[in-house]
PDB file of N, CA and C in Angstrom:
ATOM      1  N   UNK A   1      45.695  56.444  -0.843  1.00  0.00           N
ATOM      2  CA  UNK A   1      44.944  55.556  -1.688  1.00  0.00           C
ATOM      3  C   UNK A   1      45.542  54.166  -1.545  1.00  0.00           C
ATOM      4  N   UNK A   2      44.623  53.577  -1.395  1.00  0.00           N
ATOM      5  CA  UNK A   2      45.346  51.781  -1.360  1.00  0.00           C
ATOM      6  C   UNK A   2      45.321  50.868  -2.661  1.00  0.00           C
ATOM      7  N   UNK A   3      46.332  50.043  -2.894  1.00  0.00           N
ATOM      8  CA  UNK A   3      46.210  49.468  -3.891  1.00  0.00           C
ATOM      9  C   UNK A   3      45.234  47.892  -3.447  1.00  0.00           C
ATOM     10  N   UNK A   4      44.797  47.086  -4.530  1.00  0.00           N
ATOM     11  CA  UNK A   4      44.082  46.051  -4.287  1.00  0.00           C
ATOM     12  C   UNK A   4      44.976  45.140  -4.457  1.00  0.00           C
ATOM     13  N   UNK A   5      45.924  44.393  -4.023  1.00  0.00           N
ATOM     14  CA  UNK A   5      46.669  43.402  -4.240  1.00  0.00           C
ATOM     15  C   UNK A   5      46.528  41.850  -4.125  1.00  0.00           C
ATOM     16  N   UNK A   6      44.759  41.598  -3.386  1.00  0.00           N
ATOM     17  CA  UNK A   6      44.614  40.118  -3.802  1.00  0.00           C
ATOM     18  C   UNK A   6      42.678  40.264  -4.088  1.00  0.00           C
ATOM     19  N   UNK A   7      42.284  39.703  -5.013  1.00  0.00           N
ATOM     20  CA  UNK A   7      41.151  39.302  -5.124  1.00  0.00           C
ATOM     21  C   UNK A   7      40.317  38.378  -4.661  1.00  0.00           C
ATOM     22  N   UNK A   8      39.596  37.887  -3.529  1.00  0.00           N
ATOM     23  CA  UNK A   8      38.623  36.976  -3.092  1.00  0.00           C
ATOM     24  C   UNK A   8      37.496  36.891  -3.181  1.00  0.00           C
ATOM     25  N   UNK A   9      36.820  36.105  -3.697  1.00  0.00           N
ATOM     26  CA  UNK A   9      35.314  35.361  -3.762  1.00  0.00           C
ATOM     27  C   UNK A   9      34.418  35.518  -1.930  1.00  0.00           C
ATOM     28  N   UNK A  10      33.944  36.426  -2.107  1.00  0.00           N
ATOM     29  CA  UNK A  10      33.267  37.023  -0.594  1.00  0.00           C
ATOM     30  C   UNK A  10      31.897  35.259  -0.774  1.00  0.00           C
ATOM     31  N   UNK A  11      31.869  34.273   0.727  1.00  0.00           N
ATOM     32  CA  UNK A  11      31.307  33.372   1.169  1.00  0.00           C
ATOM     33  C   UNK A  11      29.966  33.938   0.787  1.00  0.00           C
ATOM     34  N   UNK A  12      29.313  34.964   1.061  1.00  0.00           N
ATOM     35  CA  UNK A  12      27.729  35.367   1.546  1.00  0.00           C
ATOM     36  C   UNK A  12      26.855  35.534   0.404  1.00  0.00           C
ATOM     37  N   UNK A  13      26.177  35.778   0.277  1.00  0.00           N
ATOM     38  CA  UNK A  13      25.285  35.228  -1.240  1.00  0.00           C
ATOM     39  C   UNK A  13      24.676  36.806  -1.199  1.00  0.00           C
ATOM     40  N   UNK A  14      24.994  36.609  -2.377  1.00  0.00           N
ATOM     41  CA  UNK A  14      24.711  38.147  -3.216  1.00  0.00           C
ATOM     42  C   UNK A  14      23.078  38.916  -2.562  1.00  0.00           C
ATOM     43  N   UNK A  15      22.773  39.886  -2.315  1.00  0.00           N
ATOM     44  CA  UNK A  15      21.619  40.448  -1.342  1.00  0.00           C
ATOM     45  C   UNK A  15      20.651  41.068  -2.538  1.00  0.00           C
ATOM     46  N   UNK A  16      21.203  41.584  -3.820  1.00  0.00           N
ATOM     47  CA  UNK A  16      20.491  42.027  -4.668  1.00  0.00           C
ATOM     48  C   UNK A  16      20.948  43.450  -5.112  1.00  0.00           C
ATOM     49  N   UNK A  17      20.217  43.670  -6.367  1.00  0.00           N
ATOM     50  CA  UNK A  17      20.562  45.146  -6.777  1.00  0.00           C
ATOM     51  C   UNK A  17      20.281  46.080  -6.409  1.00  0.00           C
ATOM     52  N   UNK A  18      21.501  47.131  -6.487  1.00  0.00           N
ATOM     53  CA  UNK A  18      21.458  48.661  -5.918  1.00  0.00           C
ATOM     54  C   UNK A  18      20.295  49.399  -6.839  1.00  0.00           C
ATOM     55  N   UNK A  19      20.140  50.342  -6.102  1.00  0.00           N
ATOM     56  CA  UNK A  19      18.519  51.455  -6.297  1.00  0.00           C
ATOM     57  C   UNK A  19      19.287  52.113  -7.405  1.00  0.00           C
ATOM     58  N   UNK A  20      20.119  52.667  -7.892  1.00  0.00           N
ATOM     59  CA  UNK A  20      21.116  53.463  -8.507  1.00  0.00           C
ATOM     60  C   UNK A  20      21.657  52.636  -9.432  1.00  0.00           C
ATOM     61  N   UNK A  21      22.392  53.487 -10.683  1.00  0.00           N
ATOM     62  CA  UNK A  21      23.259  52.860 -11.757  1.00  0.00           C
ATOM     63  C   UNK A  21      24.164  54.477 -12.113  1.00  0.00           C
ATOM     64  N   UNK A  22      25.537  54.418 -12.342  1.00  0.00           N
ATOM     65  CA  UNK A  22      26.573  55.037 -12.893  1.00  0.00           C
ATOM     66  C   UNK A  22      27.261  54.653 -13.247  1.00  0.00           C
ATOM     67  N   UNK A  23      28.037  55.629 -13.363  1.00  0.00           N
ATOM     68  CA  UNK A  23      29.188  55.390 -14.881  1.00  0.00           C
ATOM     69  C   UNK A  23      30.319  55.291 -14.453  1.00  0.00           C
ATOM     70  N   UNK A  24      30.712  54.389 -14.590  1.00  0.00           N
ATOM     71  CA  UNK A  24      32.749  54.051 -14.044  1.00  0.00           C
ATOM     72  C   UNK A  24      33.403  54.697 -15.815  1.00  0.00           C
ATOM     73  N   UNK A  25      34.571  54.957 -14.641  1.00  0.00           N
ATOM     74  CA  UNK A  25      35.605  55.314 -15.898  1.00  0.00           C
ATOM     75  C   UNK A  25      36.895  54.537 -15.339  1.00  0.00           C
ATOM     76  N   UNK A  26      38.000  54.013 -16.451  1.00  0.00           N
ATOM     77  CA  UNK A  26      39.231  53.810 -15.574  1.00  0.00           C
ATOM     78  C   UNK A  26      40.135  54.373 -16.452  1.00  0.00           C
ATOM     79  N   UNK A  27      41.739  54.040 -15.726  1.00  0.00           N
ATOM     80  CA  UNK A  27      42.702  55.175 -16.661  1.00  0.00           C
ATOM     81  C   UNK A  27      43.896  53.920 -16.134  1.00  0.00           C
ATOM     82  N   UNK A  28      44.908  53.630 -16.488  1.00  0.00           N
ATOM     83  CA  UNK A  28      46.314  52.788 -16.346  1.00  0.00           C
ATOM     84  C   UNK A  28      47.430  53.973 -16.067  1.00  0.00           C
ATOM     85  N   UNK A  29      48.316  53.691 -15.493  1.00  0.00           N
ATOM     86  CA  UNK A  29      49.641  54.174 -14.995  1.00  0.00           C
ATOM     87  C   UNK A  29      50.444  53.486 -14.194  1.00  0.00           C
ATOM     88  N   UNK A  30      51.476  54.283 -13.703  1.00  0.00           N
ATOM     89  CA  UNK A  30      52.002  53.781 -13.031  1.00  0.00           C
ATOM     90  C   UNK A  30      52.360  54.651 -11.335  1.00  0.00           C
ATOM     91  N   UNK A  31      52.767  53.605 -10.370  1.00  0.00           N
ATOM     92  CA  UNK A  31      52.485  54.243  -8.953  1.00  0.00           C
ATOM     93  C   UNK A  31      53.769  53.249  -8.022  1.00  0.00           C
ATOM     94  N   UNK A  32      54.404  53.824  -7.677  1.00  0.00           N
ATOM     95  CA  UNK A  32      55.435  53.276  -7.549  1.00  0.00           C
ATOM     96  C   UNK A  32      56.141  52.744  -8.276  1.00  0.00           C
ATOM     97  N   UNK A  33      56.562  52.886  -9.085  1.00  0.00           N
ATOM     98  CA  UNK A  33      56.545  51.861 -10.826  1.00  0.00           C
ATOM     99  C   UNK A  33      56.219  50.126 -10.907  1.00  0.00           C
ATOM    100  N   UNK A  34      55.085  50.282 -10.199  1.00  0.00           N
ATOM    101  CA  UNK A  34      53.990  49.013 -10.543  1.00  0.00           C
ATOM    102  C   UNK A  34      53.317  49.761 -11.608  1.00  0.00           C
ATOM    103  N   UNK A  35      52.574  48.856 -12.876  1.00  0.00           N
ATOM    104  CA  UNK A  35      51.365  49.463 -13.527  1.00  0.00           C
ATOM    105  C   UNK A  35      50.382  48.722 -12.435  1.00  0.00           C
ATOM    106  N   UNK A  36      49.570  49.870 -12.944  1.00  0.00           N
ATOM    107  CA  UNK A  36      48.063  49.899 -12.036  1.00  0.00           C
ATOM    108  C   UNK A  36      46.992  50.531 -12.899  1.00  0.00           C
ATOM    109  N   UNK A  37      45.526  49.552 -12.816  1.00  0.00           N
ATOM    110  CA  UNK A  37      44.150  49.625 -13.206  1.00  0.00           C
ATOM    111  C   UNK A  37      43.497  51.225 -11.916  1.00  0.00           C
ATOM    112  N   UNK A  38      42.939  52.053 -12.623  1.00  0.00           N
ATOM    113  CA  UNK A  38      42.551  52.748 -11.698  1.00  0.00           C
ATOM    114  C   UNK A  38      40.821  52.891 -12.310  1.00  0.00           C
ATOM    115  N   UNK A  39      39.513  52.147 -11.267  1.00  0.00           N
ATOM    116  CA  UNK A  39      38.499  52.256 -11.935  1.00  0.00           C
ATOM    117  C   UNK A  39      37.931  53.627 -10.738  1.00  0.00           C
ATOM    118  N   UNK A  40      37.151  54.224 -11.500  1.00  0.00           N
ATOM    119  CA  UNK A  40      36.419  55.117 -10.553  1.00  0.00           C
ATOM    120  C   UNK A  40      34.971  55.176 -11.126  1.00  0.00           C
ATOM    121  N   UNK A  41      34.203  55.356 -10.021  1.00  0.00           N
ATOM    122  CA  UNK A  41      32.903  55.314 -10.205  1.00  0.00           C
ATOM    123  C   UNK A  41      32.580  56.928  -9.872  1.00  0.00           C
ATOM    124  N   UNK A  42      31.248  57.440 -10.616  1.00  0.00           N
ATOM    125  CA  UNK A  42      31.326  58.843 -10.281  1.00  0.00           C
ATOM    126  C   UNK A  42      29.842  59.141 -10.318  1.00  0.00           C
ATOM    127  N   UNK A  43      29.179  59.912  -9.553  1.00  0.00           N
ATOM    128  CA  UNK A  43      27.990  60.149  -8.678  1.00  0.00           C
ATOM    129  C   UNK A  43      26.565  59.882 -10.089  1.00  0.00           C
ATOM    130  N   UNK A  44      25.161  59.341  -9.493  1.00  0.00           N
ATOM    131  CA  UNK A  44      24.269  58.829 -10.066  1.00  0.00           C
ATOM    132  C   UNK A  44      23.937  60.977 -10.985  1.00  0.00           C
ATOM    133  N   UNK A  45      22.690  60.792 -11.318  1.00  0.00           N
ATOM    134  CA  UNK A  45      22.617  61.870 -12.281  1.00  0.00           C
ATOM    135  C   UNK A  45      21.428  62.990 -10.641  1.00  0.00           C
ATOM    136  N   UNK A  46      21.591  62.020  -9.703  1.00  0.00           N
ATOM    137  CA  UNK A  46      20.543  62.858  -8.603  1.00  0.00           C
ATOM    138  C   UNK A  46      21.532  63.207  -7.359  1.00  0.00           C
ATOM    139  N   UNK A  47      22.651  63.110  -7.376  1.00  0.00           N
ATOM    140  CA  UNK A  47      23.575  63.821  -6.610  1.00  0.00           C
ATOM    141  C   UNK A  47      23.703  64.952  -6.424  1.00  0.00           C
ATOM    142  N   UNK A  48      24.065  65.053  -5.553  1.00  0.00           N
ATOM    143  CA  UNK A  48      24.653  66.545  -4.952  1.00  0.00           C
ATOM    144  C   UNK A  48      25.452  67.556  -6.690  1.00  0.00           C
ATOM    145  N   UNK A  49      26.462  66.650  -6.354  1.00  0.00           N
ATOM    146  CA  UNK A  49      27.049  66.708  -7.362  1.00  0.00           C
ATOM    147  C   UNK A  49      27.891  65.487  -8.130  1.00  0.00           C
ATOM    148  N   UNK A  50      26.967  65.276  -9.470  1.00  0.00           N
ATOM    149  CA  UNK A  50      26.548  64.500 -10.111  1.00  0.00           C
ATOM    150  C   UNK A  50      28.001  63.809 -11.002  1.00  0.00           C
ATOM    151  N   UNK A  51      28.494  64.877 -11.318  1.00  0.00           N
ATOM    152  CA  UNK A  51      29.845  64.338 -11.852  1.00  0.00           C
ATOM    153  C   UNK A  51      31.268  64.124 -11.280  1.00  0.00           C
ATOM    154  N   UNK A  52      31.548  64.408 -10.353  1.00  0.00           N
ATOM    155  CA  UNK A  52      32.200  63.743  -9.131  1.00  0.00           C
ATOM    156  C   UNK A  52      32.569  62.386  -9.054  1.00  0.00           C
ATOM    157  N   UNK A  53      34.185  62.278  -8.939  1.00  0.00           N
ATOM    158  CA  UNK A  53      34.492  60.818  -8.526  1.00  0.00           C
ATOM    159  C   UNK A  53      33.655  60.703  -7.066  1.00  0.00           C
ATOM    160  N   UNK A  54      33.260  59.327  -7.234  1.00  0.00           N
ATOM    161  CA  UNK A  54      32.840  59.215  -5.520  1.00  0.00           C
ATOM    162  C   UNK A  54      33.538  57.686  -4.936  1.00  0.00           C
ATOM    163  N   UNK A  55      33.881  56.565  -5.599  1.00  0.00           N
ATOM    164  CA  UNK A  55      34.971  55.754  -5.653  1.00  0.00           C
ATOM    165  C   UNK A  55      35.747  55.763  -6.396  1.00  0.00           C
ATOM    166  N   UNK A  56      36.975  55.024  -5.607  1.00  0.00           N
ATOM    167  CA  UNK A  56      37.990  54.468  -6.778  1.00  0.00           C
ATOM    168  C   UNK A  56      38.673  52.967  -6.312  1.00  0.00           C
ATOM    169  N   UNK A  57      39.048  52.231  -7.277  1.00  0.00           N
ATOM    170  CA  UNK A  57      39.632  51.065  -6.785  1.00  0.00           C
ATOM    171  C   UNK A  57      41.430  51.259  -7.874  1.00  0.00           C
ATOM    172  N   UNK A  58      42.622  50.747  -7.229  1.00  0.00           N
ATOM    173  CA  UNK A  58      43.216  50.622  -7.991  1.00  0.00           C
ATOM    174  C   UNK A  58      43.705  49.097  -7.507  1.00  0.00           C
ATOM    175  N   UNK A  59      44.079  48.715  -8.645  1.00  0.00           N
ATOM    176  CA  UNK A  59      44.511  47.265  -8.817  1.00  0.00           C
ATOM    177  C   UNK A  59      45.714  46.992  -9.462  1.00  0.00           C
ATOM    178  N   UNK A  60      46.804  46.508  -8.634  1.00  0.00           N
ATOM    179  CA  UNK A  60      47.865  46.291  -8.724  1.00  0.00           C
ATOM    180  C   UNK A  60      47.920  45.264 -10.114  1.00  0.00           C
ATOM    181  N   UNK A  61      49.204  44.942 -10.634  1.00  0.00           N
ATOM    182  CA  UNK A  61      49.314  43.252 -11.736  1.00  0.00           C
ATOM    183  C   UNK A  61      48.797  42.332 -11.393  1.00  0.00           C
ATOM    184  N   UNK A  62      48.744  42.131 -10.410  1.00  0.00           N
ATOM    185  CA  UNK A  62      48.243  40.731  -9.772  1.00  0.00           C
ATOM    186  C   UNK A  62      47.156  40.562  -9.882  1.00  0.00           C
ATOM    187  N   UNK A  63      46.912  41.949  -8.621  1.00  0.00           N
ATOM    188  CA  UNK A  63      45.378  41.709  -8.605  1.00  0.00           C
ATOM    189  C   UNK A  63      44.373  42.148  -9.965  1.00  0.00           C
ATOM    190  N   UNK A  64      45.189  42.772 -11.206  1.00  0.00           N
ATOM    191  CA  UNK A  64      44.411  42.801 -11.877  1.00  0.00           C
ATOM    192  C   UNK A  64      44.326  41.407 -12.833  1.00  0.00           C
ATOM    193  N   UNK A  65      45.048  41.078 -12.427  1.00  0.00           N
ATOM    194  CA  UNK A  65      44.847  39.395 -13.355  1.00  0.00           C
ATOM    195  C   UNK A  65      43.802  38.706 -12.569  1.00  0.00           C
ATOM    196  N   UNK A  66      43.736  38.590 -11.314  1.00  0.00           N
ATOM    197  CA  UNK A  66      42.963  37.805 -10.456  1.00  0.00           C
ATOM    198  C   UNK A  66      41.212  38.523 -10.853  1.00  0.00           C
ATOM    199  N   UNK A  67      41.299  39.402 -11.005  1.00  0.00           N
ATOM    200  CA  UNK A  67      40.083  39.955 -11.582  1.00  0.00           C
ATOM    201  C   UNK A  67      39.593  39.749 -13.154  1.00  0.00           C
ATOM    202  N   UNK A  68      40.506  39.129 -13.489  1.00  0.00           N
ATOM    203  CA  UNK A  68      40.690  39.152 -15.008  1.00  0.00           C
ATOM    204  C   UNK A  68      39.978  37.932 -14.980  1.00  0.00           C
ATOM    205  N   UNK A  69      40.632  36.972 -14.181  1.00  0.00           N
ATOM    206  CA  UNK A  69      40.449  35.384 -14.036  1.00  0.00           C
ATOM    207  C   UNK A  69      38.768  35.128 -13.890  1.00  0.00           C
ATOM    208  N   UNK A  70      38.194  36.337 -12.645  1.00  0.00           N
ATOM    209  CA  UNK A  70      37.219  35.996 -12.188  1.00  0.00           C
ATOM    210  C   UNK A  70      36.088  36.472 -13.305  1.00  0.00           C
ATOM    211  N   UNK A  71      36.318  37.583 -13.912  1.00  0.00           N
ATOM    212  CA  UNK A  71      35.411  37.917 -14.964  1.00  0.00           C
ATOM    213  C   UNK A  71      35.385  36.982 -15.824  1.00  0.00           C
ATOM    214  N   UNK A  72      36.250  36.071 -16.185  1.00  0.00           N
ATOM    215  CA  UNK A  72      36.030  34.909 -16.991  1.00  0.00           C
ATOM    216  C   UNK A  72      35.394  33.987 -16.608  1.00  0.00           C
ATOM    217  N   UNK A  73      35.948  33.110 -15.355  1.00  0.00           N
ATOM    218  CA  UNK A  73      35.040  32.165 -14.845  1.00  0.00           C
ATOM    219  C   UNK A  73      33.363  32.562 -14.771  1.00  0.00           C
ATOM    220  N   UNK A  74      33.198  33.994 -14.076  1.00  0.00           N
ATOM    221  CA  UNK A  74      31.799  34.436 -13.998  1.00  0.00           C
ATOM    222  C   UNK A  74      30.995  34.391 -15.071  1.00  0.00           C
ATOM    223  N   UNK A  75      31.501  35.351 -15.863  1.00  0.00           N
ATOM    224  CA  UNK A  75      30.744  35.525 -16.703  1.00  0.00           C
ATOM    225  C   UNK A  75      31.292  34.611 -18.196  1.00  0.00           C
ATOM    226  N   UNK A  76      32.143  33.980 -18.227  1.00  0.00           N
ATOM    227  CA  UNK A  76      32.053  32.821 -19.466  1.00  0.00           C
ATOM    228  C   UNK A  76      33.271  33.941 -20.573  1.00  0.00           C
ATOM    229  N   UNK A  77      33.854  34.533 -20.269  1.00  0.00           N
ATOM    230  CA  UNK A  77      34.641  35.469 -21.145  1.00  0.00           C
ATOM    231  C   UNK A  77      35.689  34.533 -21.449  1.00  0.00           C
ATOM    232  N   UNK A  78      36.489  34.511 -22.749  1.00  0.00           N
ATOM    233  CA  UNK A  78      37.909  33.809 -22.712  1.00  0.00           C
ATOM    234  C   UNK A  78      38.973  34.718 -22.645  1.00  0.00           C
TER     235      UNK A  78
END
């Protein structure tokens, strides 16, 4: 599993929304004794099998601040 250790603003302009919507869950710990964000996304309700992790992202301190940063700027959060 890889950790996410820097966050970047991708150049290319957003293409539009996915056909699908699910349910992320996340959980905190620790992994190497860094704390780490662990989000997982887990299968739409027309899957194979529906409740199944099918991603995961984990995000180191950093990078979870850098995500922190960007959800603010984006979306206007303080």
């Amino acid at each position: 599993m890889a950790i996410i250790n820097k966050v970047e603003r991708d150049s290319r302009e957003f293409a539009g929304r996915h056909s699908t919507t699910v349910i992320a869950k996340y959980m905190t710990g620790r992994l190497r004794g860094e704390r780490v964000l662990q989000i997982s996304t887990y299968g739409s309700s027309n899957r194979e099998v529906p409740d199944q992790a099918s991603q995961s992202m984990v995000f180191g301190e950093e990078a979870a601040r850098q995500l922190w940063e960007v959800l603010g700027k984006e979306f206007g959060f303080g």
